[in-house]
N, C-alpha and C. Protein backbone atom coordinates (compact mmCIF):
# COMPACT_ATOMS: atom_id res chain seq x y z
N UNK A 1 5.14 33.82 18.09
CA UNK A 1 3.89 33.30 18.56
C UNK A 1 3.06 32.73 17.40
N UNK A 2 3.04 33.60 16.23
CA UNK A 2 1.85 32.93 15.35
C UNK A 2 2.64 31.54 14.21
N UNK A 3 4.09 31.82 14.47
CA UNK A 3 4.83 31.09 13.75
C UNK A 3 4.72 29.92 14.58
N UNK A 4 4.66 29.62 15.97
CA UNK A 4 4.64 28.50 16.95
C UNK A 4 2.80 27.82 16.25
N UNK A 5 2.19 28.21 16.77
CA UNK A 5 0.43 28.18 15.86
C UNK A 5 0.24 27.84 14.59
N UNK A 6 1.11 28.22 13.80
CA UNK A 6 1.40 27.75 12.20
C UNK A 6 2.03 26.11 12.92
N UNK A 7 3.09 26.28 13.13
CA UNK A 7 3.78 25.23 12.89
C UNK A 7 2.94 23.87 13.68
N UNK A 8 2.42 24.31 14.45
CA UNK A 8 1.55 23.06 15.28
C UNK A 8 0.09 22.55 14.28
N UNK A 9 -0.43 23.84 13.43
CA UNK A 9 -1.51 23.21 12.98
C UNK A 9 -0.55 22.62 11.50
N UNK A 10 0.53 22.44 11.52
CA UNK A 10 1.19 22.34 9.62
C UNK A 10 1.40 20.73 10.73
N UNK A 11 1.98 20.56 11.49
CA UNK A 11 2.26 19.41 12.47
C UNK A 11 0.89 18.15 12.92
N UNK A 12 -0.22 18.86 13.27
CA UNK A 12 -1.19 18.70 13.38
C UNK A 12 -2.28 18.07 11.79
N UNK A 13 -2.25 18.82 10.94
CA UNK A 13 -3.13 18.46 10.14
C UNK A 13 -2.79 16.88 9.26
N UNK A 14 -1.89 16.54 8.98
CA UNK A 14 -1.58 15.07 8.64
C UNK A 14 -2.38 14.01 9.50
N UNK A 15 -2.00 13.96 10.38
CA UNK A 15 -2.75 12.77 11.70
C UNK A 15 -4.46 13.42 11.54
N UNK A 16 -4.23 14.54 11.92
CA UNK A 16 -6.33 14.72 12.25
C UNK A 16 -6.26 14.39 10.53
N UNK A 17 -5.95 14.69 9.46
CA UNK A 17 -6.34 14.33 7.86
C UNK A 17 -6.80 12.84 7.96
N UNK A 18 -6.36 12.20 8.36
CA UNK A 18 -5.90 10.33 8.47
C UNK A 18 -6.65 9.95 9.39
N UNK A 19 -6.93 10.82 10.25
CA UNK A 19 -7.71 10.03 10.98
C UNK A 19 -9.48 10.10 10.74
N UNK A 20 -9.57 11.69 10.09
CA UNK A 20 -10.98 11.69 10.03
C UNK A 20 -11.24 10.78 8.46
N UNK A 21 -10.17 10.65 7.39
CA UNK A 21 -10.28 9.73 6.28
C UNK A 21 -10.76 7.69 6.71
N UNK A 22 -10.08 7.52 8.09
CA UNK A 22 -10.46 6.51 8.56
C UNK A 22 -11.47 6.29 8.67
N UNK A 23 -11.90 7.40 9.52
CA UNK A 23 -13.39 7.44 10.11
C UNK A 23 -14.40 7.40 8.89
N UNK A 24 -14.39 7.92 8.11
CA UNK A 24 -15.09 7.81 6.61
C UNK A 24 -15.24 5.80 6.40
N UNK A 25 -13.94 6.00 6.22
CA UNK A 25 -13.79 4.38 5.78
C UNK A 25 -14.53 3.25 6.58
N UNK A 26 -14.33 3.49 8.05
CA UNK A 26 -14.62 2.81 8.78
C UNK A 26 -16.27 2.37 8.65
N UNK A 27 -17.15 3.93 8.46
CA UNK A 27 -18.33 4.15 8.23
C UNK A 27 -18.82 3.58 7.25
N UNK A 28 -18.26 3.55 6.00
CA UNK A 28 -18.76 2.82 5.06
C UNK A 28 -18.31 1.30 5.11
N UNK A 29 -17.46 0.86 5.91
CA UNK A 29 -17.62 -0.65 5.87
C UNK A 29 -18.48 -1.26 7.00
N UNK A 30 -18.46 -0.31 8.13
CA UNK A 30 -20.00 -0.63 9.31
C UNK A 30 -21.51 -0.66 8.01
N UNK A 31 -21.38 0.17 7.15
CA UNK A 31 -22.42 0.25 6.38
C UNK A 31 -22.78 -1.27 5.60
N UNK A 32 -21.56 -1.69 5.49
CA UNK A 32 -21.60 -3.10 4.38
C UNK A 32 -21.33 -3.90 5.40
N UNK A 33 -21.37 -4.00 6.15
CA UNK A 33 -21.20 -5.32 7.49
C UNK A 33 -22.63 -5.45 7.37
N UNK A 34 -23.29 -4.01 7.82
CA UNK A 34 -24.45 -4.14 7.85
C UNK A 34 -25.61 -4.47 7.15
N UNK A 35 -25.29 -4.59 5.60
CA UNK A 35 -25.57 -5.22 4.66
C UNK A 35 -25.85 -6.76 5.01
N UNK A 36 -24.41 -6.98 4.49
CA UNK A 36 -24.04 -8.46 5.02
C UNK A 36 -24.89 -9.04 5.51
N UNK A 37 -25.17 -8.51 6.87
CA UNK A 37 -25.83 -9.29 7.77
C UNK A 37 -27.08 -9.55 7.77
N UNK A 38 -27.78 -8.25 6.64
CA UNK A 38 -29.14 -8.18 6.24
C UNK A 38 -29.86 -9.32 5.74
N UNK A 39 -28.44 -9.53 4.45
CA UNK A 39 -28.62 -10.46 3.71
C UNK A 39 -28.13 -11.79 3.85
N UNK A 40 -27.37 -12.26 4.79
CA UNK A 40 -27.57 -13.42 5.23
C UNK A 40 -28.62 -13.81 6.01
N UNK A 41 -29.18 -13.07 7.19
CA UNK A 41 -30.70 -13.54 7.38
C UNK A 41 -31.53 -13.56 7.26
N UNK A 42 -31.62 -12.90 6.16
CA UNK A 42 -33.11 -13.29 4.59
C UNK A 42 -32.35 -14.46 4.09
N UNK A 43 -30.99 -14.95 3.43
CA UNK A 43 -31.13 -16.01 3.16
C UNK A 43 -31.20 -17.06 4.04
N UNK A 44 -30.91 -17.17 5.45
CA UNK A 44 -31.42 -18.40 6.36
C UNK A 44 -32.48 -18.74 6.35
N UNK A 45 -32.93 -17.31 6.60
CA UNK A 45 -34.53 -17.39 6.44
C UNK A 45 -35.44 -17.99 5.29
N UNK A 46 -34.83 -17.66 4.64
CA UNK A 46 -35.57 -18.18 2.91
C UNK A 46 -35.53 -19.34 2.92
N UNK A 47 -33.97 -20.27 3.17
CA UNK A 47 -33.95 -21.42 2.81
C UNK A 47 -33.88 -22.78 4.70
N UNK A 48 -34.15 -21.81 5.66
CA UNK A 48 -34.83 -22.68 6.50
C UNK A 48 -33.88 -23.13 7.54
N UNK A 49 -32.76 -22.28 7.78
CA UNK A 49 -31.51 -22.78 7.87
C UNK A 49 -30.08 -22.39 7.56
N UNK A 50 -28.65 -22.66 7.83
CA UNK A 50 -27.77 -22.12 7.31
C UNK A 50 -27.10 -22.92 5.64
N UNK A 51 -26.66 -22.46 4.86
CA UNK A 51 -26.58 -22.94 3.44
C UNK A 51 -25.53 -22.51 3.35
N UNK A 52 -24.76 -22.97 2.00
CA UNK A 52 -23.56 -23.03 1.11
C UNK A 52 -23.44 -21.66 0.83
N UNK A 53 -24.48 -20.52 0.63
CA UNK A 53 -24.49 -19.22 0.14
C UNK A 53 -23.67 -18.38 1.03
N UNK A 54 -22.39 -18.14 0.04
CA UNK A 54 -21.44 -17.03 0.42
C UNK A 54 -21.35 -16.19 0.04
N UNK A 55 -21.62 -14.79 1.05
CA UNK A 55 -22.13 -13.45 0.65
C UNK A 55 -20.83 -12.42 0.58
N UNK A 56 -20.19 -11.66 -0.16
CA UNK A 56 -19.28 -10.86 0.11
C UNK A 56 -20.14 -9.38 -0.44
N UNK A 57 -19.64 -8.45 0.72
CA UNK A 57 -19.90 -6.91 0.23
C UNK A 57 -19.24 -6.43 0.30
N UNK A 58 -18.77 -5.34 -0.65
CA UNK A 58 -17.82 -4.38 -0.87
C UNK A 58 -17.95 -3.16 -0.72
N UNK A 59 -17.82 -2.16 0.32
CA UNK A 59 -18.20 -1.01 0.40
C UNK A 59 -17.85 -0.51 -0.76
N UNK A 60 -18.54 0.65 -0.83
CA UNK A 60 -18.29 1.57 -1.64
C UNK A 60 -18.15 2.83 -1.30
N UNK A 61 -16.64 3.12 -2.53
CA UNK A 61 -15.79 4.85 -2.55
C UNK A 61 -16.16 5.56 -3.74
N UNK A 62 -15.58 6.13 -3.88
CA UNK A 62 -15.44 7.88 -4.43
C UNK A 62 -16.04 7.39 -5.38
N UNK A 63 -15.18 6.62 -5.70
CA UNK A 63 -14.88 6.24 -7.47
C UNK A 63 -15.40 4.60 -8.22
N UNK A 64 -16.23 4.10 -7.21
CA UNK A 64 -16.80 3.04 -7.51
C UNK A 64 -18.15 2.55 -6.46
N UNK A 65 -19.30 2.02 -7.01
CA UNK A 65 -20.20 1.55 -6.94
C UNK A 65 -19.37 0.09 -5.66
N UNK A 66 -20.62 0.59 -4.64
CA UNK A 66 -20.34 -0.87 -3.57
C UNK A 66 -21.11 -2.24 -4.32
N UNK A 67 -20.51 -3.13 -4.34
CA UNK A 67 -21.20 -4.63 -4.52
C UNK A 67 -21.51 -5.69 -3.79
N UNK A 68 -22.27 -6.26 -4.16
CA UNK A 68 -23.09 -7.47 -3.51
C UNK A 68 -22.62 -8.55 -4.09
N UNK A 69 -21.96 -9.67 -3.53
CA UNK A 69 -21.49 -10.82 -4.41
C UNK A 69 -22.11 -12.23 -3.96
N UNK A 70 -22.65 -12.85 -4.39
CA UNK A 70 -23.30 -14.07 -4.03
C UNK A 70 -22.62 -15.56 -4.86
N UNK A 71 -21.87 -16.11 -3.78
CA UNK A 71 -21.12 -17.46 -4.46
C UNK A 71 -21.78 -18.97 -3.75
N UNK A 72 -21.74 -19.99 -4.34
CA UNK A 72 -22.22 -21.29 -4.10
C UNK A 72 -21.30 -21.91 -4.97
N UNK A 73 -21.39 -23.30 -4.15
CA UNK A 73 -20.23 -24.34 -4.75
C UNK A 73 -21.02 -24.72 -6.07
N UNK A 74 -20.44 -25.25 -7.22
CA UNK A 74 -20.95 -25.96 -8.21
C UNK A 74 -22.02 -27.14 -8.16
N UNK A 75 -23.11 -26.86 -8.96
CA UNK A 75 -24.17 -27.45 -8.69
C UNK A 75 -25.50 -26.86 -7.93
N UNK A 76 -24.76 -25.75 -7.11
CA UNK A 76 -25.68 -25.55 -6.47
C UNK A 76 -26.52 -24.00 -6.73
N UNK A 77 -26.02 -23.37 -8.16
CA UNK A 77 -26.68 -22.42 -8.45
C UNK A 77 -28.12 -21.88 -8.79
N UNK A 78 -28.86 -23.01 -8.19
CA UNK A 78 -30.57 -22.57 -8.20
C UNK A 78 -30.48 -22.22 -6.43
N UNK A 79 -29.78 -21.63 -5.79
CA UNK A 79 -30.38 -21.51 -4.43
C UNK A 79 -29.61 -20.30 -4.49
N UNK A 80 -29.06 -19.61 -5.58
CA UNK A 80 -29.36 -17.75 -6.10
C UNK A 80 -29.94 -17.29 -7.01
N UNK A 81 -30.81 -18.87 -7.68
CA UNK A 81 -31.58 -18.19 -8.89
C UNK A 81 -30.63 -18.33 -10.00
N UNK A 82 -29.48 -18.88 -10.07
CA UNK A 82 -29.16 -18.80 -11.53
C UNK A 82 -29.35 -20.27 -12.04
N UNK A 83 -29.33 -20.67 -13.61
CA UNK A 83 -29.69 -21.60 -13.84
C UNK A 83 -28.82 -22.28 -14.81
């Protein structure tokens, strides 16, 4: 009996491991979608409209800082402020 109970939770814990690690993951990229989206409609907003400004976010894990990436075609780096 307790050997049947062992063997189901030794059977068991891989999948529930993986799945609640998903769920983590999942959470922190709903987190940076949600970003995203922050920050693309402050920049519509800012500039009046939709623009060249391509936003990538990178959730962030254990072991690294999430980022904010802001790209524009050449030429057009005063509409992130760089100069």
């Amino acid at each position: 009996m307790i050997g049947d109970v062992v063997g189901f939770f030794i059977a068991v814990a891989p999948v529930a491991g993986l799945l609640m690690w998903r769920g983590q993951v999942d959470r922190r990229q709903r987190a940076a979608d949600l970003i995203c989206a922050d920050i693309h409609v402050g920049v519509t907003r800012v500039l009046d409209g939709e623009s060249l400004v391509a936003i990538q976010v990178e959730c962030p894990t254990r072991w690294r800082a999430g980022r904010v990436r802001l790209a524009v075609p050449a030429g057009y780096a005063w509409l992130i402020g760089l100069s």
